[in-house]
N, C-alpha and C. Protein backbone atom coordinates (compact mmCIF):
# COMPACT_ATOMS: atom_id res chain seq x y z
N UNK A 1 -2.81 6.28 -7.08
CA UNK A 1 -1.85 5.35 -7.61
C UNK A 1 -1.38 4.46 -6.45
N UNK A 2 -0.93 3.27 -6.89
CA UNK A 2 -0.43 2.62 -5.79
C UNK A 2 0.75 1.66 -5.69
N UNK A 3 1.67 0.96 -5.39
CA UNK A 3 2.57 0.20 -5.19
C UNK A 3 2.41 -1.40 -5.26
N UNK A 4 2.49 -2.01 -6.05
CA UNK A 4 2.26 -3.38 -6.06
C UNK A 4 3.09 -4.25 -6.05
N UNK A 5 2.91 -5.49 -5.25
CA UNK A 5 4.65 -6.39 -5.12
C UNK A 5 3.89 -7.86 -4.80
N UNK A 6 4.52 -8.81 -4.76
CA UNK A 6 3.81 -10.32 -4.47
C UNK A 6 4.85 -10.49 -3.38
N UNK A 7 5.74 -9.92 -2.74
CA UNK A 7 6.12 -9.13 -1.69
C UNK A 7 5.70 -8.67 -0.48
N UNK A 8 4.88 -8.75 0.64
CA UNK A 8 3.87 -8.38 1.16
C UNK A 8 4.63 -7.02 2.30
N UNK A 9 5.91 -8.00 2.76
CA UNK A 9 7.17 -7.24 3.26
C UNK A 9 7.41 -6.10 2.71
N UNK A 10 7.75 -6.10 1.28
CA UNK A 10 7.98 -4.54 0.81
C UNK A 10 7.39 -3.72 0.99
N UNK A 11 5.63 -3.94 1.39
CA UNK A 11 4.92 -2.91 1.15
C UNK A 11 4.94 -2.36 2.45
N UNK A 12 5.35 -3.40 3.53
CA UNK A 12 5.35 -3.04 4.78
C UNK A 12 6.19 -2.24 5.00
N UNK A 13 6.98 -2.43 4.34
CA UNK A 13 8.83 -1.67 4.75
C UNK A 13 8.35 0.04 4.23
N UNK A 14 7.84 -0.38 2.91
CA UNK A 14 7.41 1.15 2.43
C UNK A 14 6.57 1.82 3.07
N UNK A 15 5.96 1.13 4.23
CA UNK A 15 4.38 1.87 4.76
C UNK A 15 5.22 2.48 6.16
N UNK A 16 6.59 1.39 6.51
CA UNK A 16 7.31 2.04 7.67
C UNK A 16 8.17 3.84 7.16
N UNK A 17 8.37 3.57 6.10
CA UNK A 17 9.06 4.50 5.47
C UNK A 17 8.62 5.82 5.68
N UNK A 18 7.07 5.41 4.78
CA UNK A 18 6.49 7.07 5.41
C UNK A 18 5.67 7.27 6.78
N UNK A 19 5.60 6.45 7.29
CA UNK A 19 5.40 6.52 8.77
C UNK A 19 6.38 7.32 9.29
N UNK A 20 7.42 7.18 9.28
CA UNK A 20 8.84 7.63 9.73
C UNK A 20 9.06 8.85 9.58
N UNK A 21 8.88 9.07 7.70
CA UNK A 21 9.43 10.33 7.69
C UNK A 21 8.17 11.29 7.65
N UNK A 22 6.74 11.09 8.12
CA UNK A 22 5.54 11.81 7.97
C UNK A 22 5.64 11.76 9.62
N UNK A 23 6.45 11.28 10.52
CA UNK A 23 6.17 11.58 12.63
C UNK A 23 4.66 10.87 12.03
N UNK A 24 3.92 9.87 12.04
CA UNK A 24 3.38 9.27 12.53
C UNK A 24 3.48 8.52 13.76
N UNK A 25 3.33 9.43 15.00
CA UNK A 25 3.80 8.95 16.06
C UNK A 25 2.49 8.34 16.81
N UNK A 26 1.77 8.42 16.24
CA UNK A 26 0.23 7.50 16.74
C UNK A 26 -0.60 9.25 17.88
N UNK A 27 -0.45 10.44 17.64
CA UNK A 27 -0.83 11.38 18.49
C UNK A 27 -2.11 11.30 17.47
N UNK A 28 -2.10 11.99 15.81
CA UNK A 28 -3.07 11.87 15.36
C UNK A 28 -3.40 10.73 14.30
N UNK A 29 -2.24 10.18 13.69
CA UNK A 29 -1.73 9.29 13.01
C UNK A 29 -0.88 8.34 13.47
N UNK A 30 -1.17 6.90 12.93
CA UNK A 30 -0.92 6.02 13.02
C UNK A 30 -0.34 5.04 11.86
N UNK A 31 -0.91 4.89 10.88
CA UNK A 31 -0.19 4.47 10.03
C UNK A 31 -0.56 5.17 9.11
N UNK A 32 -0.01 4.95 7.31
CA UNK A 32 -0.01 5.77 6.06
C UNK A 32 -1.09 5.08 5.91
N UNK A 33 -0.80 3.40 5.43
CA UNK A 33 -2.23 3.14 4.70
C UNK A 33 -2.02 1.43 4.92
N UNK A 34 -3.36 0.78 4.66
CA UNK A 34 -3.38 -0.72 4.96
C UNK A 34 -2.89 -1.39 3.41
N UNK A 35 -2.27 -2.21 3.76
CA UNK A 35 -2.28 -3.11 2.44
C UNK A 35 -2.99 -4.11 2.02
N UNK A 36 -3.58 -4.28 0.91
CA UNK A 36 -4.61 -4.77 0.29
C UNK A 36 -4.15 -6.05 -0.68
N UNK A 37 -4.41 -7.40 -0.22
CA UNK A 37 -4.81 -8.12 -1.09
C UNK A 37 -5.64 -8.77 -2.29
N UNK A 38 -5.04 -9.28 -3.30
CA UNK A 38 -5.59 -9.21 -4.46
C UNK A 38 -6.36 -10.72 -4.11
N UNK A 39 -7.94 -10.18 -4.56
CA UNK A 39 -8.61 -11.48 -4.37
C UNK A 39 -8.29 -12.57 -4.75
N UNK A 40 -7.45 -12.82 -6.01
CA UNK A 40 -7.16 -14.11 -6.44
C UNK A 40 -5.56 -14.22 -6.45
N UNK A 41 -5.35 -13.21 -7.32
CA UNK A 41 -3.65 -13.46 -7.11
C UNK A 41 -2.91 -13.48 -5.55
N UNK A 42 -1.83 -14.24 -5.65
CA UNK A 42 -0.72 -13.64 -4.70
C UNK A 42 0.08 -12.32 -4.89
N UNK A 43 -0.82 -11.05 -4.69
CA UNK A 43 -0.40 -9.76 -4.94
C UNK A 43 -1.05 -9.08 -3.89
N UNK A 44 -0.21 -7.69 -3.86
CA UNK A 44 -0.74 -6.68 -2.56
C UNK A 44 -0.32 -5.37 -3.37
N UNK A 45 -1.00 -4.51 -2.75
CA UNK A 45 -0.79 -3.15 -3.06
C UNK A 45 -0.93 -2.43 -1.82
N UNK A 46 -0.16 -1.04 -2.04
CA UNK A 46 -0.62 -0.30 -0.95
C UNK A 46 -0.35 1.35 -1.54
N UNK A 47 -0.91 1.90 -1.34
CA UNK A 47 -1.35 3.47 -1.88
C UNK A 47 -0.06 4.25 -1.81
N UNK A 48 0.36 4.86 -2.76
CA UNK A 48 1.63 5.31 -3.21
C UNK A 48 1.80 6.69 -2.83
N UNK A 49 2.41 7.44 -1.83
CA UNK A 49 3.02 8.57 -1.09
C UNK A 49 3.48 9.32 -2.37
N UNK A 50 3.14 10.64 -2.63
CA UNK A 50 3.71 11.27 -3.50
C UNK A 50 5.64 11.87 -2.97
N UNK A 51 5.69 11.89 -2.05
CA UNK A 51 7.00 12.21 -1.16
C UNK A 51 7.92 10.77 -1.16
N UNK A 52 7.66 10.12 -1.52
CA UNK A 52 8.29 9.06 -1.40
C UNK A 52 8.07 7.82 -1.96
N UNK A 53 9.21 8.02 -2.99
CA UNK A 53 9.20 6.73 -4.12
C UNK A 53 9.98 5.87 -3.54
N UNK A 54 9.08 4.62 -4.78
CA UNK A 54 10.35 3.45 -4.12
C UNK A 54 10.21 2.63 -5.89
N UNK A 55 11.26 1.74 -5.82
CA UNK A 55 11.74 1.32 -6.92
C UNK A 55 10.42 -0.37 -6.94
N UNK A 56 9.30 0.34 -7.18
CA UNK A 56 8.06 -0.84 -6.80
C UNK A 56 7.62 -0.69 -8.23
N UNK A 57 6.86 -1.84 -8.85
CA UNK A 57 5.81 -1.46 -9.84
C UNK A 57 4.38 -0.60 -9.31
N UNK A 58 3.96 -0.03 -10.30
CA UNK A 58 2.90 0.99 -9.97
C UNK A 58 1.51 0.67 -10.51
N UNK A 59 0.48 1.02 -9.90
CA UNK A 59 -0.88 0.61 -10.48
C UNK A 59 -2.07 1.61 -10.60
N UNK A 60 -2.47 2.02 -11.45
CA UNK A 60 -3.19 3.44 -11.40
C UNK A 60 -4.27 3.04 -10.54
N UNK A 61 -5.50 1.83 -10.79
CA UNK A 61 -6.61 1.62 -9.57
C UNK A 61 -6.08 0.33 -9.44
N UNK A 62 -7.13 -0.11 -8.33
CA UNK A 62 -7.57 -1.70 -8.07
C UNK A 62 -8.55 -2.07 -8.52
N UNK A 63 -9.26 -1.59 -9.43
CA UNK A 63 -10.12 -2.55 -10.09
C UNK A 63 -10.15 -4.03 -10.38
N UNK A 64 -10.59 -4.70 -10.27
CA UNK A 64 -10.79 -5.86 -10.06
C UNK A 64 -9.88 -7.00 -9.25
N UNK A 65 -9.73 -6.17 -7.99
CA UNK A 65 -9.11 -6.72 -7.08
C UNK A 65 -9.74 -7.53 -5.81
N UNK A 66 -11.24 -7.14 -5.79
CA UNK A 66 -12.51 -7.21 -4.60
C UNK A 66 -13.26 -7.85 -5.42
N UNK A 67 -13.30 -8.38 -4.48
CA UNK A 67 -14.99 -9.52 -4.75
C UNK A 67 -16.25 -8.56 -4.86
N UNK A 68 -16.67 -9.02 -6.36
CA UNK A 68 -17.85 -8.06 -6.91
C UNK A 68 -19.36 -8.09 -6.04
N UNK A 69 -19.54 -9.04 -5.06
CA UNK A 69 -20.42 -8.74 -3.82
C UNK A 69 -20.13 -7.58 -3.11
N UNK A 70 -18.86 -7.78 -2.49
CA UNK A 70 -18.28 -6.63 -1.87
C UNK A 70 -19.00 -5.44 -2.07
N UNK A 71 -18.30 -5.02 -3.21
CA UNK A 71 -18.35 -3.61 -3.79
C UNK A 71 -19.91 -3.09 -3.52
């Protein structure tokens, strides 16, 4: 599941969040997870921490978020 916002900041703030409270102190970890732009829209997501909610809309996949070469 994941966190979606047209927001790019929020997701950052949320990715500091569990950085923080997971000691991601860069020994084996470094960050939770990258945030992902939506190929066409002005949207981002970033992979949703079961320990830590946030008041974000939610997205079960990213399907059709990548350019179908990509994949």
């Amino acid at each position: 599941m994941y966190y979606i916002s047209t927001n790019r900041e929020e997701l950052e703030l949320y990715a500091m969040l569990v950085e923080k409270g997971e000691r991601y102190d860069g020994r084996f970890t470094v960050k939770w997870a990258n945030i992902i732009k939506h190929k066409d829209e002005n949207l981002y997501a970033i992979l949703k921490h079961d320990k830590y909610p946030a008041e974000l809309e939610t997205l079960q996949d990213l399907n059709g978020w990548f350019d179908s070469e990509l994949i």
